[in-house]
Protein backbone atom coordinates (compact mmCIF):
# COMPACT_ATOMS: atom_id res chain seq x y z
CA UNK A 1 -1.75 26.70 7.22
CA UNK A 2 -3.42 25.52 10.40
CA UNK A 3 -0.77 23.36 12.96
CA UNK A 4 -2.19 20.28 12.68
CA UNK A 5 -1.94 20.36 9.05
CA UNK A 6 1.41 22.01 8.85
CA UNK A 7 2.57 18.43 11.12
CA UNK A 8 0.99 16.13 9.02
CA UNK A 9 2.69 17.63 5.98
CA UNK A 10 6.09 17.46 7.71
CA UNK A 11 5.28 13.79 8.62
CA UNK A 12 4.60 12.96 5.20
CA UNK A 13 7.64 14.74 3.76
CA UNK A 14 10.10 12.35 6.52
CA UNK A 15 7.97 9.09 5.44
CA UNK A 16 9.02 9.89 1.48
CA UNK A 17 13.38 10.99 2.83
CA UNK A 18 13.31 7.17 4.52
CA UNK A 19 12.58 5.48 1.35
CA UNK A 20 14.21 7.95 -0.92
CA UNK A 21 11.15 9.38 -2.78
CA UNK A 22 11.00 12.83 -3.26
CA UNK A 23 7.94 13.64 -5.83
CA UNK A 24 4.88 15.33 -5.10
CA UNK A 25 2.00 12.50 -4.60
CA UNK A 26 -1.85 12.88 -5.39
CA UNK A 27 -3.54 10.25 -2.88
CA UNK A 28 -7.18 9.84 -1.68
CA UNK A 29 -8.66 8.14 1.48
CA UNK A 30 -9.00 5.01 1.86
CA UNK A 31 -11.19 2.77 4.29
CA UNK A 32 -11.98 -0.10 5.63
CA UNK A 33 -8.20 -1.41 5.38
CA UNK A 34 -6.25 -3.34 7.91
CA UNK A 35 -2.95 -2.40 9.16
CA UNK A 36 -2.31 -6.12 8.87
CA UNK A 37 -2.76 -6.57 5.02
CA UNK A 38 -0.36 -6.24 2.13
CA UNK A 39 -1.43 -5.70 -1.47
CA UNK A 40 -2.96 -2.26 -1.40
CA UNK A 41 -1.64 0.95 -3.46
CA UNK A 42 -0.74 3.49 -0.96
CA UNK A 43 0.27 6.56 -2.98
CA UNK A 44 -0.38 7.67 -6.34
CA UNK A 45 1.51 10.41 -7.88
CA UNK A 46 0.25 13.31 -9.59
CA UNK A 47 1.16 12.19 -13.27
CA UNK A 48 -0.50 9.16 -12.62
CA UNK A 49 1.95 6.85 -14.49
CA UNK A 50 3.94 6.26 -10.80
CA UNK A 51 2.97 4.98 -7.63
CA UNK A 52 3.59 3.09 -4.37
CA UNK A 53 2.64 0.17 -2.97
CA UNK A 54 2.84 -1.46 0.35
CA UNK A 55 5.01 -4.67 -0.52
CA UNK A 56 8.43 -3.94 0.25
CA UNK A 57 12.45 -5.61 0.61
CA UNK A 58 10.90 -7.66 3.96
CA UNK A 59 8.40 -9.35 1.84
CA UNK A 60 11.25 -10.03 -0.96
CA UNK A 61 10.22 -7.72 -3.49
CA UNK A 62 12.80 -7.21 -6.15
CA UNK A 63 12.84 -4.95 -8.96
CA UNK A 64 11.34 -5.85 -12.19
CA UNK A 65 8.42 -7.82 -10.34
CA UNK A 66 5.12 -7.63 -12.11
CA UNK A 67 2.11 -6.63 -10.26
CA UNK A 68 -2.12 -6.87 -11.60
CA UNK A 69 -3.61 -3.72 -9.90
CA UNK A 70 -7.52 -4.16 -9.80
CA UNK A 71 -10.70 -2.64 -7.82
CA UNK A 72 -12.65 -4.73 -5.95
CA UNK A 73 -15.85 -2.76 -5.30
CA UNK A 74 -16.76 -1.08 -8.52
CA UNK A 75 -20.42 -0.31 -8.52
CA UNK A 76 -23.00 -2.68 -10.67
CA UNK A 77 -19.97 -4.71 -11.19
CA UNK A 78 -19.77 -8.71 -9.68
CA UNK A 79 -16.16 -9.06 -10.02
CA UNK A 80 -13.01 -7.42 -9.66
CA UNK A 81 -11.75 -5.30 -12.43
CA UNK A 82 -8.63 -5.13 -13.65
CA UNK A 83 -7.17 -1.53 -13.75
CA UNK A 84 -3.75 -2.46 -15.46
CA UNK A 85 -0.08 -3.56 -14.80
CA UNK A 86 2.45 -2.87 -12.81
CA UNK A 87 6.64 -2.95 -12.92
CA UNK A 88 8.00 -2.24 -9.44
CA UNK A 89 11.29 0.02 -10.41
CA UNK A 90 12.66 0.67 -6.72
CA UNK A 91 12.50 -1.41 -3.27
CA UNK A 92 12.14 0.60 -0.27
CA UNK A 93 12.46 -0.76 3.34
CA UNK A 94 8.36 0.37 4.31
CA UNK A 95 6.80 0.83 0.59
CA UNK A 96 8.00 0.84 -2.55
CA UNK A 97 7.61 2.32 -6.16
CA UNK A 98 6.09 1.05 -8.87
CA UNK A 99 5.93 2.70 -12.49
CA UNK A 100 2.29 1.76 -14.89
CA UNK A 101 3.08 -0.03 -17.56
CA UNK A 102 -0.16 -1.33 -19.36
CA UNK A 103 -2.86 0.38 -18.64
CA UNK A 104 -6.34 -1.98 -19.34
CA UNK A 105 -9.47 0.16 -17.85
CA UNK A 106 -10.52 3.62 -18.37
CA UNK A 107 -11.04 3.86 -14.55
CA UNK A 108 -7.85 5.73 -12.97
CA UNK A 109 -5.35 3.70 -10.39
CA UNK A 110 -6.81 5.05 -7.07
CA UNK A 111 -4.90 4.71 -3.60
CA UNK A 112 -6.75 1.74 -1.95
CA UNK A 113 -6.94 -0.05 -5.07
CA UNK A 114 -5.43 -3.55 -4.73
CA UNK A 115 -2.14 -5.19 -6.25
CA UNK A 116 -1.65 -9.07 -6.95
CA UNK A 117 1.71 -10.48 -8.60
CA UNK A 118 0.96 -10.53 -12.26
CA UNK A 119 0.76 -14.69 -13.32
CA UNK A 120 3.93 -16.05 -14.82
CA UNK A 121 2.94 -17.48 -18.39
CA UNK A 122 4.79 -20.44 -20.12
CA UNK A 123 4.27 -20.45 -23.44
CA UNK A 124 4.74 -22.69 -26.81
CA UNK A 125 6.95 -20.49 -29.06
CA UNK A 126 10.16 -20.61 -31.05
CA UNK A 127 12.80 -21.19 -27.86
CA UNK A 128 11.02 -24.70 -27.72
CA UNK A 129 13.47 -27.54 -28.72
CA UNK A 130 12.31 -31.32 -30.52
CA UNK A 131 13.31 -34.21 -31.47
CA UNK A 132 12.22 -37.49 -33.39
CA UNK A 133 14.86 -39.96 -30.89
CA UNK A 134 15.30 -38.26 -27.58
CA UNK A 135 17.91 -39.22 -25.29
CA UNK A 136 17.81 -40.14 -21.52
CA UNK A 137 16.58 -37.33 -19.17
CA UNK A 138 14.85 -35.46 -21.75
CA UNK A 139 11.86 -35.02 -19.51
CA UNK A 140 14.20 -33.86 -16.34
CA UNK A 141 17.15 -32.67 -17.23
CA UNK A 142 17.82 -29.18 -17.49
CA UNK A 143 20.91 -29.42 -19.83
CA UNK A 144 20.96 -32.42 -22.25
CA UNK A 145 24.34 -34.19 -23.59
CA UNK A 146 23.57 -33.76 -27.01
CA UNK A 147 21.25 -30.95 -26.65
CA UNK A 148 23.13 -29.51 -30.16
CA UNK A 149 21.22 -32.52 -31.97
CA UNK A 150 17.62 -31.23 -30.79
CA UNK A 151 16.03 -28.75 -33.53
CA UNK A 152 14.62 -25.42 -32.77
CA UNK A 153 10.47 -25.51 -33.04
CA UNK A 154 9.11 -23.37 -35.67
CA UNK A 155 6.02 -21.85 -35.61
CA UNK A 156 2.83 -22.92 -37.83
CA UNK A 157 -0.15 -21.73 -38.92
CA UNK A 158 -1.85 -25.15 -38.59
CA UNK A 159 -5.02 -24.65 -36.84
CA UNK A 160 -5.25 -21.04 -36.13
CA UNK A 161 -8.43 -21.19 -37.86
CA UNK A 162 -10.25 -22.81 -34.93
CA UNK A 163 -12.25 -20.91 -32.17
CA UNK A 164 -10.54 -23.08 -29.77
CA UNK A 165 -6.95 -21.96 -30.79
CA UNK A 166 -7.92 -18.72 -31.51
CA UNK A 167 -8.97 -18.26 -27.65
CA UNK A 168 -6.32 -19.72 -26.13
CA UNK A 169 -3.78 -18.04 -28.50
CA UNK A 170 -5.63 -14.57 -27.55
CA UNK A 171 -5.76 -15.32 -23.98
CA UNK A 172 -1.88 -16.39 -23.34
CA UNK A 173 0.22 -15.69 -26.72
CA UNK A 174 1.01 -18.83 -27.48
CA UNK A 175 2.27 -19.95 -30.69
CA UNK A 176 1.54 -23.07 -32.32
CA UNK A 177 4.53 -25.16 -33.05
CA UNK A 178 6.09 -28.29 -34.26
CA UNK A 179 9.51 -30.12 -34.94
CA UNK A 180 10.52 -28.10 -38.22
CA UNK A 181 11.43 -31.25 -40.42
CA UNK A 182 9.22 -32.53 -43.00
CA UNK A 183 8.93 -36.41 -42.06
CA UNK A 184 7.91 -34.92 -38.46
CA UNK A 185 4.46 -34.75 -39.74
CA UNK A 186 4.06 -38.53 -39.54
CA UNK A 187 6.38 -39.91 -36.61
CA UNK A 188 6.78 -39.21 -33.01
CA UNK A 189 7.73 -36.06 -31.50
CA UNK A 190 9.43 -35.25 -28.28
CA UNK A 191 9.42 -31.42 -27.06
CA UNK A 192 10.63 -29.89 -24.12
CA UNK A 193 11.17 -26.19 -22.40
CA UNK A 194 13.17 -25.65 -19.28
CA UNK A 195 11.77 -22.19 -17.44
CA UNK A 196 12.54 -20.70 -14.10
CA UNK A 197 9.96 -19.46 -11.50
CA UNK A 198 11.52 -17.21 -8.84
CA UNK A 199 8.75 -16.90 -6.10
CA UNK A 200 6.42 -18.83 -4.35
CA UNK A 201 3.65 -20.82 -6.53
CA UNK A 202 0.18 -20.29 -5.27
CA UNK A 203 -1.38 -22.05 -7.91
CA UNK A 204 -0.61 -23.06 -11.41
CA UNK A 205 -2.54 -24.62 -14.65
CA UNK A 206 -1.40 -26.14 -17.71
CA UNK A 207 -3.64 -25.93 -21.06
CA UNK A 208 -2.99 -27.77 -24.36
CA UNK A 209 -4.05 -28.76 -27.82
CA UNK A 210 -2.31 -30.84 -29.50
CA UNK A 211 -2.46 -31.97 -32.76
CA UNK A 212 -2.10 -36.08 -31.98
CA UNK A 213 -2.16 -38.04 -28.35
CA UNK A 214 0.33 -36.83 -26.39
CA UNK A 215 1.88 -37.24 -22.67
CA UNK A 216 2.75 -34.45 -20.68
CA UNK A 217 5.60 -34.66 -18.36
CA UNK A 218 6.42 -31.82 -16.01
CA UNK A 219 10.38 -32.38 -14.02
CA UNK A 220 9.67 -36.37 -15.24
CA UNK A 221 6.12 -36.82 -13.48
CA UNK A 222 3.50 -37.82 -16.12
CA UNK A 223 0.47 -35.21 -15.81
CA UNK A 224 -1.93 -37.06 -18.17
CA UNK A 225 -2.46 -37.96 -21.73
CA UNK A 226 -4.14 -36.18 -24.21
CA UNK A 227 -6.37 -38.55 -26.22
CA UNK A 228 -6.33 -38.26 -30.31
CA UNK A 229 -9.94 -37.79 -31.58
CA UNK A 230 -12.13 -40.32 -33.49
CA UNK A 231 -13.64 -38.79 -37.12
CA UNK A 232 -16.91 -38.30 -35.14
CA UNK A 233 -15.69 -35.95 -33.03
CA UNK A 234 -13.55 -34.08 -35.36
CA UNK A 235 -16.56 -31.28 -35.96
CA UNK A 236 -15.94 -30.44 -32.01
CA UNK A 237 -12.38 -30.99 -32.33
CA UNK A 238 -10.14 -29.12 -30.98
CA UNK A 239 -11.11 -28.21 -26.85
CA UNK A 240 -8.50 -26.73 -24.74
CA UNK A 241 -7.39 -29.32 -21.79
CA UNK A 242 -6.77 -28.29 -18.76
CA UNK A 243 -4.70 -29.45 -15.62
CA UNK A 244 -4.19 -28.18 -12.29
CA UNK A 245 -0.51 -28.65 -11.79
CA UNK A 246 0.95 -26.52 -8.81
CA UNK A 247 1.95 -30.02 -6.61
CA UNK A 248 4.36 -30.31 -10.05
CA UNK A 249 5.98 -27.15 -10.23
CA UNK A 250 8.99 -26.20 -7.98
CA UNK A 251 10.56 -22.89 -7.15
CA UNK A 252 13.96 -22.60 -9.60
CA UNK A 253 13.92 -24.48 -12.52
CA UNK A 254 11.52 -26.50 -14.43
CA UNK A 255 11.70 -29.13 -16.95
CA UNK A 256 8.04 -29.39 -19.15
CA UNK A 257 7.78 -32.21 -21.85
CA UNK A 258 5.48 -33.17 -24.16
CA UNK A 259 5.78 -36.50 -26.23
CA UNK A 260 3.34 -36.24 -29.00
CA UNK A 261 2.17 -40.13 -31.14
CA UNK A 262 1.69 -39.89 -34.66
CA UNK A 263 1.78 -41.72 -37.98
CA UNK A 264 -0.05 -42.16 -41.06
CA UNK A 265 -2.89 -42.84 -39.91
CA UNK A 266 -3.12 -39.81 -37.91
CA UNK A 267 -6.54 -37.42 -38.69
CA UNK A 268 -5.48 -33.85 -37.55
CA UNK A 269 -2.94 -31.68 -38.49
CA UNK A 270 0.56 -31.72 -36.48
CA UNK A 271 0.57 -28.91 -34.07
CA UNK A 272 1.29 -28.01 -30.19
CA UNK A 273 -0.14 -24.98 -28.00
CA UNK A 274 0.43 -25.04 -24.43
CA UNK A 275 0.33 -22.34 -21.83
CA UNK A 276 1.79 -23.01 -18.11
CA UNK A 277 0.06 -19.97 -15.95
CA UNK A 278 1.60 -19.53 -12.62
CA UNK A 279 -0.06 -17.28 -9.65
CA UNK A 280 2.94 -16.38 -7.19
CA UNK A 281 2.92 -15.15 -3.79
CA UNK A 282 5.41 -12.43 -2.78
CA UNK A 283 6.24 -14.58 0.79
């Protein structure tokens, strides 16, 4: 072994004893990369289902945070792709270590490759809560008074048929749902879901069908209103709605609410999908 390589080997091996990784590492060159950016895989190791990245405890990385690892320069390609998901498992003071856990490309995670947190989803699904006579605060609150009297939602298979539902229930997992009593069908409804976001919101967009006009309320600001259709424009009916809602949102906890019209007279079946996606910043 020639001396300069025999010194860049002993480097390496005191760079892993600082942050308490010990395992052999496969990594490649990488160029063009400032010493000023963050977001970059920096090691890959040789099983391929480990590796570190250059976030670490400064930036206030914990474990359990939920990276997007893509490549931004594939050839014939106009956009980034999306190599898979990671879980960071261990916090080091330079780097830190991250283990694969969905894997969505059959290109392999390369050093160089780059890392974004992985968007927090909000989701209609069972752990939503309705009522028919809400009580005060029910759009703010994050613990009600009588919370006991507000019904868990149950899921339905009310318009799952529809391409609409179909793609936003593909793209985000949510479920449709609705107040689980009978007479529901025809009155009023009032849902809400308190969530917690622990990092700071980038940017953040709410989508919804709903199955009636509706209100959305996110910590007791009204977003907009979601407007029942007429019978001519039930062949087209329903279109996800979108909202840009970051200046909403607050780092902790979150109240959203939903406040759904309906009656007799109402012309499409009773059901709610929304999906809250949150981007996040690391600092």
């Amino acid at each position: 072994m020639k001396v300069t390589n025999y010194k860049l080997y002993i480097l390496f091996i005191i760079i892993l004893s600082n942050i308490g990784f010990g395992q052999s590492i496969a990594f490649q060159s990488i160029s063009d990369k400032s010493n000023n950016s963050k977001g970059y895989v920096l090691y890959v190791f040789a099983k391929k289902t480990e590796l570190m990245i250059d976030f670490n405890k400064a930036d206030g990385l914990s474990n359990g945070t939920r990276f997007d690892v893509f490549r931004t320069n594939v050839p014939d390609m106009n956009e980034p792709v999306k190599l898979g998901e990671i879980d960071v498992i261990k916090v080091g003071k330079k780097m830190s270590k991250a283990k694969v856990t969905m894997i969505t490309s059959s290109l392999k995670i390369e050093r160089g490759d780059r890392v974004f947190t992985h968007p927090i989803t909000i989701i209609t699904d069972e752990t939503w809560i309705s009522h028919t006579a809400p009580e005060k605060g029910w759009k703010s609150e994050y613990t009600l008074p009588k919370q006991r009297d507000w019904a868990k939602c149950e899921v339905v298979n009310r318009l799952t048929d529809k391409p609409a539902v179909r793609q936003l229930v593909e793209d985000t997992d949510a479920k449709p749902i609705w107040h689980p009593s009978v007479t529901s069908l025809s009155e009023d409804i009032f849902f809400r879901k308190v969530f917690q976001i622990n990092a700071n919101i980038r940017d953040a967009t709410l989508s919804i069908i709903c199955g009636g006009r509706a209100n959305i309320f996110l910590n007791d600001i009204w977003i907009d209103e979601i407007k029942e259709p007429k019978k001519e424009e039930l062949k087209d009916w329903p279109k996800i709605e979108s909202f840009r809602v970051i200046s909403f949102l607050r780092q902790g906890k979150n109240v959203v609410a939903i406040q759904v019209f309906r009656d007799q007279k109402s012309i499409v079946p009773p059901a709610l999908l929304v999906a809250i996606n949150v981007h996040t910043n690391i600092r």
